[in-house]
Protein backbone atom coordinates (compact mmCIF):
# COMPACT_ATOMS: atom_id res chain seq x y z
CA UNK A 1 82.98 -7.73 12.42
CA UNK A 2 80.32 -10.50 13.54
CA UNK A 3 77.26 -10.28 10.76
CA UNK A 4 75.11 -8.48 13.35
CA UNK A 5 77.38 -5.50 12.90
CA UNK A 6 77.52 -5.73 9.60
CA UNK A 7 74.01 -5.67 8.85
CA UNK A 8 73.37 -2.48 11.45
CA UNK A 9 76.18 -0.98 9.27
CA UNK A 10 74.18 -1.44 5.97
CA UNK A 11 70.92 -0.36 7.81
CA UNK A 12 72.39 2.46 9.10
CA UNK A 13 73.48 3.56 5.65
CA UNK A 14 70.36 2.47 4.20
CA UNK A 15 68.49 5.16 6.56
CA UNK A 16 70.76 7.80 5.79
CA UNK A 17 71.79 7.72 9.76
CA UNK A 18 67.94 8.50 10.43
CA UNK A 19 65.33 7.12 12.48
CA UNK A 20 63.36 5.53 9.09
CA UNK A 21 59.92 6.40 11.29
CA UNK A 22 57.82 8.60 9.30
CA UNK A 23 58.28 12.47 10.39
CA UNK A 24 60.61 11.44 12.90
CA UNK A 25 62.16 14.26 14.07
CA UNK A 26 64.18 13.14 16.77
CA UNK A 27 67.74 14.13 15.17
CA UNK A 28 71.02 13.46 16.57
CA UNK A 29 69.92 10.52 18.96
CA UNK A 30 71.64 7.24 18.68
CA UNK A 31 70.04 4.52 16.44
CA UNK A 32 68.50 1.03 17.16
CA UNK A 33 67.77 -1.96 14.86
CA UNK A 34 64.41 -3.14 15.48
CA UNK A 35 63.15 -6.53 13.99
CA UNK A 36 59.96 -6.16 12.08
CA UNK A 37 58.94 -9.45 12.59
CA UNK A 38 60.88 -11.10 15.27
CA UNK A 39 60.77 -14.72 16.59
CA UNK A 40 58.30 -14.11 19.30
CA UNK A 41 56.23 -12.60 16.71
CA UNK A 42 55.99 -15.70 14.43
CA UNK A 43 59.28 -14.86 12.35
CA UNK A 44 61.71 -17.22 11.70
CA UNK A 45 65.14 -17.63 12.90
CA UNK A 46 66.68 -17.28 9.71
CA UNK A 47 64.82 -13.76 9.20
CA UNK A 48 66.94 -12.43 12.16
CA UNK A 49 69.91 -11.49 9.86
CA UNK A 50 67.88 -10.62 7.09
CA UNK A 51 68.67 -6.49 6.19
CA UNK A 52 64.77 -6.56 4.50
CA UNK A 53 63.31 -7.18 8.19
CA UNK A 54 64.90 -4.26 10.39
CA UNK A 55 64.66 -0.84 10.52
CA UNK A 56 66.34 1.93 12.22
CA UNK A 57 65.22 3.76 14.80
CA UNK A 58 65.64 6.28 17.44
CA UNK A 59 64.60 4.80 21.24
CA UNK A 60 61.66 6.43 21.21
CA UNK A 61 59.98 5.11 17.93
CA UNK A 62 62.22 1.53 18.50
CA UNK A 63 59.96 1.65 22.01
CA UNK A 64 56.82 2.81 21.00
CA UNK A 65 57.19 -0.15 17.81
CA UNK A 66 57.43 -2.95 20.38
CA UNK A 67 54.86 -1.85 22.57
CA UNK A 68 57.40 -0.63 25.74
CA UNK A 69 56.45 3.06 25.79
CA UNK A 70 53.22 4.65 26.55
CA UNK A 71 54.28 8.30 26.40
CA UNK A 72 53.12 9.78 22.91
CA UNK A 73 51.69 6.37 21.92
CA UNK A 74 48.10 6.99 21.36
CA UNK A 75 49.19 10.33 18.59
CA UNK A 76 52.04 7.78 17.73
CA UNK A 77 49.41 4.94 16.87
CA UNK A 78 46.80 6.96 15.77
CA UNK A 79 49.30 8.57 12.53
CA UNK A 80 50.56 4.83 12.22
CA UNK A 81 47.39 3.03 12.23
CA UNK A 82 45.92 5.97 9.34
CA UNK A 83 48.85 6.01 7.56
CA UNK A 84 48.21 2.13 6.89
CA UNK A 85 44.76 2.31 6.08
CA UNK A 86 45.39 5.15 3.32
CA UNK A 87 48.13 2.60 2.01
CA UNK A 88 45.84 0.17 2.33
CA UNK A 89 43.16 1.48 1.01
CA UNK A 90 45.09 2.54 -2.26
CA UNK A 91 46.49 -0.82 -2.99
């Protein structure tokens, strides 16, 4: 098992086999590991096998996260973008 696999396998279990998107309801669908921060974002190489910088989830969210999807994206960003500032504005 190369370390790639290993760390989907620990992010999978980590999500509880869920797309880790908040109110994702899209159940049943397979998952994806996207990088938080990846390299052509400014992250490092080193962060690429780091379990703290992925998440799981379904095609749709893993889309909509790196910008590839405009279908629900403006409801999508709009419950994202308030979702940080209430965060934000608590901290």
């Amino acid at each position: 098992m190369t370390e790639l696999q290993k760390m989907r396998e620990i992010a999978l279990e980590r999500a509880n086999n869920r797309c880790e998107w908040a109110d994702c309801n899209n159940y049943n669908q397979r998952l994806e590991m996207a990088h938080l921060v990846d390299i052509g974002m400014g992250g490092s190489k080193t962060r690429k096998y780091d379990i703290d910088n992925v998440a799981m989830l379904c095609k749709l969210h893993h889309d909509l996260y790196d910008g590839r999807s405009i279908s629900l994206a403006k409801k999508e960003y709009r419950a994202l973008l308030k979702s940080y500032l209430g965060y934000a504005r608590n901290q």
